[in-house]
N, C-alpha and C. Protein backbone atom coordinates (compact mmCIF):
# COMPACT_ATOMS: atom_id res chain seq x y z
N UNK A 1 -6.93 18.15 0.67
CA UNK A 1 -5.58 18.64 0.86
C UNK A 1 -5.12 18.38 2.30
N UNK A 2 -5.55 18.58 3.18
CA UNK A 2 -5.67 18.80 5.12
C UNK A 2 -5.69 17.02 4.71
N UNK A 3 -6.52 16.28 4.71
CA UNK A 3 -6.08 14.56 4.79
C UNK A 3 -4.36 14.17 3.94
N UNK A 4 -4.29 14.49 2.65
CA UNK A 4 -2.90 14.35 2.22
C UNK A 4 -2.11 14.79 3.28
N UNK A 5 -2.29 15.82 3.53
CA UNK A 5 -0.71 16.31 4.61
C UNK A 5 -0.60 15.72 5.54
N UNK A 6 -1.69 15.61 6.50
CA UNK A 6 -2.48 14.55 8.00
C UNK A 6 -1.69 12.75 7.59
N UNK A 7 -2.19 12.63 6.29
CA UNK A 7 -1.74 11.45 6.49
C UNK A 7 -0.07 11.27 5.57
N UNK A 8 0.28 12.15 4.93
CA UNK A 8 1.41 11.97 5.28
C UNK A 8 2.24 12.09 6.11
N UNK A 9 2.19 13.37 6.75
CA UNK A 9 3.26 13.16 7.94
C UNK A 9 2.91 12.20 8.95
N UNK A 10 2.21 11.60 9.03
CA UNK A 10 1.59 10.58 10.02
C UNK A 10 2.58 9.14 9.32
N UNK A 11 2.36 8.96 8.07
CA UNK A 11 3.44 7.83 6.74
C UNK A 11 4.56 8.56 7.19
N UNK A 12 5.01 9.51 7.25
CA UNK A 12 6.64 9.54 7.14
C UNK A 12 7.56 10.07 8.59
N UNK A 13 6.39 10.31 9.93
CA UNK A 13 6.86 9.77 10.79
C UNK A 13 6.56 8.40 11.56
N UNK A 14 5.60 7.83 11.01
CA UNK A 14 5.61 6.51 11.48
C UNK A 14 6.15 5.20 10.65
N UNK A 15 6.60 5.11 9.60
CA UNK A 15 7.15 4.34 8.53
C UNK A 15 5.91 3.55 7.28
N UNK A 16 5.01 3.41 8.51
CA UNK A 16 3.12 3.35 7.80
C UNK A 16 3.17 3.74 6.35
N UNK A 17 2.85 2.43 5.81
CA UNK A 17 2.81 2.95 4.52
C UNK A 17 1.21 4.05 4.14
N UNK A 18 1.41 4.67 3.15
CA UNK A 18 0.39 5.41 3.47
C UNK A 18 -1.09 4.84 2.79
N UNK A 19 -1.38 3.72 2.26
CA UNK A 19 -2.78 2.74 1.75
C UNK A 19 -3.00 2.65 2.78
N UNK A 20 -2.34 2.30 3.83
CA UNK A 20 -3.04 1.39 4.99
C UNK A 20 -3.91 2.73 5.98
N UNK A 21 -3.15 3.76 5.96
CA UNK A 21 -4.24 5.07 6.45
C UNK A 21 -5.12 5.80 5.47
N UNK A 22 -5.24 5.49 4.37
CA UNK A 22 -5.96 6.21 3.00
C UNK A 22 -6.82 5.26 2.87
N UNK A 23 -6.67 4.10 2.92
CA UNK A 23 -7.86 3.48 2.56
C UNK A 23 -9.31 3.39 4.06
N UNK A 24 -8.29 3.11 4.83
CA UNK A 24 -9.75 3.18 5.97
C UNK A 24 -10.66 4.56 6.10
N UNK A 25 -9.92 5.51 6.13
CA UNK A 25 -9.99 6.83 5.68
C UNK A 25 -10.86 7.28 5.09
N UNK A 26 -10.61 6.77 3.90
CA UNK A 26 -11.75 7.14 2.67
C UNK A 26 -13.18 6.66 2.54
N UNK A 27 -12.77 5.17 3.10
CA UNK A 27 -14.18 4.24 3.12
C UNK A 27 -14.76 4.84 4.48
N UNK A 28 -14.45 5.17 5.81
CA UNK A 28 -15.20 6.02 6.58
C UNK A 28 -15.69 7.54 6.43
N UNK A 29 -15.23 7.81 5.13
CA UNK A 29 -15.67 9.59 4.74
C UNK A 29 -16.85 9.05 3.35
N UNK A 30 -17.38 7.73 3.37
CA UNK A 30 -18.32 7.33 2.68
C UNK A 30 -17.72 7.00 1.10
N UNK A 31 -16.56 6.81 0.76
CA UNK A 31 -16.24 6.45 -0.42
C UNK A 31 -15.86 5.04 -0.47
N UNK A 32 -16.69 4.26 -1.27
CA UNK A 32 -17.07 2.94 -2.00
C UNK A 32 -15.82 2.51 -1.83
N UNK A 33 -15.83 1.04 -0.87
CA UNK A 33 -14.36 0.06 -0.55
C UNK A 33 -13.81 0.11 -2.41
N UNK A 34 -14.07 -0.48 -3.22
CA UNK A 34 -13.39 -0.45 -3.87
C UNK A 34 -12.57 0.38 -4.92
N UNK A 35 -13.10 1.82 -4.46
CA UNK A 35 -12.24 3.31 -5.11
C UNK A 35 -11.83 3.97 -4.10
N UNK A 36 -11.74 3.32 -3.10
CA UNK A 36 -11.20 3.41 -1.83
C UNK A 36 -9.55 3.01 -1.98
N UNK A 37 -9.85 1.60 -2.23
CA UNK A 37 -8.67 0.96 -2.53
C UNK A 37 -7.73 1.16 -3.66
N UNK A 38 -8.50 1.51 -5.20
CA UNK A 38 -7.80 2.10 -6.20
C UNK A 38 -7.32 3.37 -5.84
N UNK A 39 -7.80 4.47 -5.17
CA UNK A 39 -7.18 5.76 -4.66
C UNK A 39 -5.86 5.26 -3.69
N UNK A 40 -5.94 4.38 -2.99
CA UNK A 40 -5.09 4.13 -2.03
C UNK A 40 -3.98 3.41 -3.01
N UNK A 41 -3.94 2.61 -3.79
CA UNK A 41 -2.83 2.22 -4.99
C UNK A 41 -2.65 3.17 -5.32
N UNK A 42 -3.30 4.50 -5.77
CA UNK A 42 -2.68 5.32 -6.86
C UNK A 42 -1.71 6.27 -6.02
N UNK A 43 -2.18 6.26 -4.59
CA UNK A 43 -1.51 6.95 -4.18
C UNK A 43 0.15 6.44 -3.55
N UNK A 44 0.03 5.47 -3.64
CA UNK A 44 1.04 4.54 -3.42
C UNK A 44 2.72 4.77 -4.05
N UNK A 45 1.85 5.02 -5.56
CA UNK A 45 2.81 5.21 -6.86
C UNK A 45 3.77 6.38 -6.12
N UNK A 46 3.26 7.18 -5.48
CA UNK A 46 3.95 8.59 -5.12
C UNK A 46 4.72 8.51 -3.92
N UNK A 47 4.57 7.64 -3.11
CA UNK A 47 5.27 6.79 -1.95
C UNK A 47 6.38 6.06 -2.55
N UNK A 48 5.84 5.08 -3.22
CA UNK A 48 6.83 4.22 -3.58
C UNK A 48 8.22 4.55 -4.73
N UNK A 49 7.96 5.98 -5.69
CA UNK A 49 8.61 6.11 -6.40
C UNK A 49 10.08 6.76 -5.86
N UNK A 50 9.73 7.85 -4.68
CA UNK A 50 10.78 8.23 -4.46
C UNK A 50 11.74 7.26 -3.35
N UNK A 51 10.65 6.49 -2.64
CA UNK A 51 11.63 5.14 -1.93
C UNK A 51 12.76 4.38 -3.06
N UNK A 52 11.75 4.16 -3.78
CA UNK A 52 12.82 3.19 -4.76
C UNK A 52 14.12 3.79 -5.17
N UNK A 53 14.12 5.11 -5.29
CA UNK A 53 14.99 5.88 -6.18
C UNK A 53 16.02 6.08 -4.84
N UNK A 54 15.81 6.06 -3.52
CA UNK A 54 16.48 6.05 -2.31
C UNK A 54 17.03 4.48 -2.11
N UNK A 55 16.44 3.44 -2.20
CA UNK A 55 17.03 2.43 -2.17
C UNK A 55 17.95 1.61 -2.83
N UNK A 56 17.76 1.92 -4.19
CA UNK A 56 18.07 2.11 -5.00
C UNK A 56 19.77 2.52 -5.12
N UNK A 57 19.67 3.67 -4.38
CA UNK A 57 20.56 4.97 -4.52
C UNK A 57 21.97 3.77 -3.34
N UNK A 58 21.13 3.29 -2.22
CA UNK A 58 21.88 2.73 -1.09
C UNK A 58 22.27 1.77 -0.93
N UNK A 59 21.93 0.54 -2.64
CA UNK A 59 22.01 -0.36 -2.58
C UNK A 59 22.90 -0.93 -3.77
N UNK A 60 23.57 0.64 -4.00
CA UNK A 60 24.32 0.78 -5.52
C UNK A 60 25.32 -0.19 -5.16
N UNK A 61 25.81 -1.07 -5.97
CA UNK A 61 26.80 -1.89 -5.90
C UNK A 61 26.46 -3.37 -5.57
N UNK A 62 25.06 -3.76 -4.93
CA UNK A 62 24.72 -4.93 -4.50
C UNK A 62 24.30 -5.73 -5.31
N UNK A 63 25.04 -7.14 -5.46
CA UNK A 63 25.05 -7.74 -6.82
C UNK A 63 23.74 -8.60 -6.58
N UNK A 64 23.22 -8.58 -4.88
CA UNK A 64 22.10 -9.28 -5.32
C UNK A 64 20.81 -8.49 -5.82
N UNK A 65 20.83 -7.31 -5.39
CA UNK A 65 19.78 -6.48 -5.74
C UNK A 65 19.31 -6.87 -7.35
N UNK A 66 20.24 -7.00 -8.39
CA UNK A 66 20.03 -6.72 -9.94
C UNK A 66 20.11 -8.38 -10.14
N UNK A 67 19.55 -9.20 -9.58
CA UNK A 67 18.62 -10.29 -9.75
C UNK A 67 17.54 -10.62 -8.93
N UNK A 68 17.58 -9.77 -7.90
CA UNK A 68 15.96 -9.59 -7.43
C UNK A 68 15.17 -8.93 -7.78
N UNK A 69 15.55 -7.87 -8.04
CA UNK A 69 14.70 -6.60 -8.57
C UNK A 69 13.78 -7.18 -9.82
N UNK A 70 14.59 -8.12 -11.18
CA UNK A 70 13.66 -7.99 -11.74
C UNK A 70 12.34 -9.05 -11.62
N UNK A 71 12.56 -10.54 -10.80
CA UNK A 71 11.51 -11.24 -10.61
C UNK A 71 11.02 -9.94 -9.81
N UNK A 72 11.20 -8.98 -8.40
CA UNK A 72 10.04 -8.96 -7.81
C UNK A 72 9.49 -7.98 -8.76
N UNK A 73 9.35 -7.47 -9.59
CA UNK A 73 8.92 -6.52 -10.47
C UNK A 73 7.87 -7.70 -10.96
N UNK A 74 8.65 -8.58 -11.97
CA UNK A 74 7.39 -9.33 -12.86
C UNK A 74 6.58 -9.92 -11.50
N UNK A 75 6.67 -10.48 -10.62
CA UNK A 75 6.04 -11.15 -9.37
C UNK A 75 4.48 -9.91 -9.11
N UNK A 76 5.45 -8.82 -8.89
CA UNK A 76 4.47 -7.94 -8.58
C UNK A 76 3.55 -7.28 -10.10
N UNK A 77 3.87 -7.42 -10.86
CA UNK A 77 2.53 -7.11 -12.46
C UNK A 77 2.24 -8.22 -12.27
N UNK A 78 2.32 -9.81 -12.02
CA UNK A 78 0.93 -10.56 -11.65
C UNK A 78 0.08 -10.42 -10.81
N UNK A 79 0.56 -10.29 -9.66
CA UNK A 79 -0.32 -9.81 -8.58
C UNK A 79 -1.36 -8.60 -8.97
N UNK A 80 -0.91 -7.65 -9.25
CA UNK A 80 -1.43 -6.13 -9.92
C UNK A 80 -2.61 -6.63 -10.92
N UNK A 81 -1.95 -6.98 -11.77
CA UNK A 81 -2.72 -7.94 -13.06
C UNK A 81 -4.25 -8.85 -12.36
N UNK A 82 -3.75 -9.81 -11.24
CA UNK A 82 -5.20 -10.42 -11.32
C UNK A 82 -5.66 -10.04 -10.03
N UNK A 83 -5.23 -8.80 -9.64
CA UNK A 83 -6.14 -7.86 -8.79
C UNK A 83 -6.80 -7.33 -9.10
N UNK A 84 -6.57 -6.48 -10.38
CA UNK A 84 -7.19 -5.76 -10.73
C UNK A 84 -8.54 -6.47 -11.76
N UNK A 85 -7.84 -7.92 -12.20
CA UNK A 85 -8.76 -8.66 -13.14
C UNK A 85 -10.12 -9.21 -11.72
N UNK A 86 -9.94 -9.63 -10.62
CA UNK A 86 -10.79 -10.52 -9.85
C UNK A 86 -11.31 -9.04 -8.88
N UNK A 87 -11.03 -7.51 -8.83
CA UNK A 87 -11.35 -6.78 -7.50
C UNK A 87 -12.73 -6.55 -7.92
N UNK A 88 -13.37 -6.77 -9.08
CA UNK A 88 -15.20 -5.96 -8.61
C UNK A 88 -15.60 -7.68 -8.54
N UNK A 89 -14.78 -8.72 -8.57
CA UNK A 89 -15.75 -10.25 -7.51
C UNK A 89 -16.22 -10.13 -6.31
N UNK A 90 -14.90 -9.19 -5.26
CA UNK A 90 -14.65 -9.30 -4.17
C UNK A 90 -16.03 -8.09 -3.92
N UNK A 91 -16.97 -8.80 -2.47
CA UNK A 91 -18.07 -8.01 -2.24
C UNK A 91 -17.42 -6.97 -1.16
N UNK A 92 -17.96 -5.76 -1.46
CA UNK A 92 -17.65 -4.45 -0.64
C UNK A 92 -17.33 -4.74 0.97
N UNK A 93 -18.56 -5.09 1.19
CA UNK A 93 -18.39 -5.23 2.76
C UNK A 93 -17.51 -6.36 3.21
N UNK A 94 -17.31 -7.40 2.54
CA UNK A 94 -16.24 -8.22 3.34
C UNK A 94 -14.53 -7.50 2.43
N UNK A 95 -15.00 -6.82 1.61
CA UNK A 95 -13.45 -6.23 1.46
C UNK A 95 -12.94 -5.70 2.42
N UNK A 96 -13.91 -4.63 3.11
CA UNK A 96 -14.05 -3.48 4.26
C UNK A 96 -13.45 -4.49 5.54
N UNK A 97 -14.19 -5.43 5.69
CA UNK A 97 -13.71 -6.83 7.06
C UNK A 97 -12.58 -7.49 6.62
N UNK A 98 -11.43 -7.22 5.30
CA UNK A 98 -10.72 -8.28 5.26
C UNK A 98 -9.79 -6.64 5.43
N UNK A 99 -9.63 -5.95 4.92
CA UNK A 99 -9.03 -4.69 5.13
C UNK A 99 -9.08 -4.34 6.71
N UNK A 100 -10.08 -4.23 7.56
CA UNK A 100 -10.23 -3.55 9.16
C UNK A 100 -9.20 -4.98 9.59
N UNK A 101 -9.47 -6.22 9.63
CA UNK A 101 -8.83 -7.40 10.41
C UNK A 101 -7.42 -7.34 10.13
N UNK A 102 -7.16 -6.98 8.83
CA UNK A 102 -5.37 -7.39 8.42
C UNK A 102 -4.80 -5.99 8.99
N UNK A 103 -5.55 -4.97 8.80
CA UNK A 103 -4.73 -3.48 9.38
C UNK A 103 -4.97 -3.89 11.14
N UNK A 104 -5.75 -4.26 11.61
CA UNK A 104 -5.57 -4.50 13.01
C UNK A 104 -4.26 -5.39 13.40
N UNK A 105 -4.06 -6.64 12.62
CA UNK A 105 -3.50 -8.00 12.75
C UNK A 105 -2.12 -7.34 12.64
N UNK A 106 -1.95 -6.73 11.42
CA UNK A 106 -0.51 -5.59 11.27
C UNK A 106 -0.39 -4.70 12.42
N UNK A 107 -1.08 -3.84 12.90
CA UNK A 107 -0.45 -3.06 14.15
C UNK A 107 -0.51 -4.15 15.34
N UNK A 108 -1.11 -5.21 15.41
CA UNK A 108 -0.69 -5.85 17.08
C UNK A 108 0.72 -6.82 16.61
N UNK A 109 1.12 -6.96 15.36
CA UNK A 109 2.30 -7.63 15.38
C UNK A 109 3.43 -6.45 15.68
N UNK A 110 2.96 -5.40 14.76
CA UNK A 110 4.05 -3.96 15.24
C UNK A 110 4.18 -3.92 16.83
N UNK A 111 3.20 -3.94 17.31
CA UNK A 111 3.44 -3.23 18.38
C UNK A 111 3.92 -4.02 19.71
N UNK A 112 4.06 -5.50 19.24
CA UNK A 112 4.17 -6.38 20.32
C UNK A 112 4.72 -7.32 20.05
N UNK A 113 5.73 -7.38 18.97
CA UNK A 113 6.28 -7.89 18.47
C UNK A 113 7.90 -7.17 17.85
């Protein structure tokens, strides 16, 4: 409960989506990179639902929105799709090194850029 709250208000005053602090998180409190990463998607769903319904809300009238929306939807169930088909290939520990390098690589472009 104390990590949900910690890392949300940490997501919703820093714009940080909240996978990128849930997953390192979890895999340093000893939970397995790859239910690491499914916890960090699932928790996502709860992030992302009420964004959408806000963007959504701000973007009423935009004629390009309602031909993007639906490729990035199907775009994104492939991705989802052969993530979830190829994620027990991917070995733990270089998941853990491709996850620590890209969350590093993401905050030095934030921050200096």
């Amino acid at each position: 409960m104390i990590l949900g709250i910690v890392t949300g208000a940490i997501c919703a005053a820093s714009g940080a989506g909240g996978p990128i602090l849930v997953m390192p998180i979890l895999t340093l409190l000893g939970i397995p990179a790859h239910m690491a990463v499914g916890i960090s998607l699932f928790d996502s769903i709860f992030i992302a639902l009420p964004a959408v319904i806000g963007y959504l809300h701000a973007a009423a009238g935009t004629e390009g929105m309602y031909v993007l929306l639906p490729v990035l939807l199907i775009a994104h169930g492939i991705g989802v799709f052969a993530g979830s088909k190829n994620a027990t290939r991917i070995n733990q520990k270089m998941l853990k090194r491709i996850v620590a390098v890209a969350s590093i690589a993401i905050a030095c472009v934030k921050l200096f850029l």
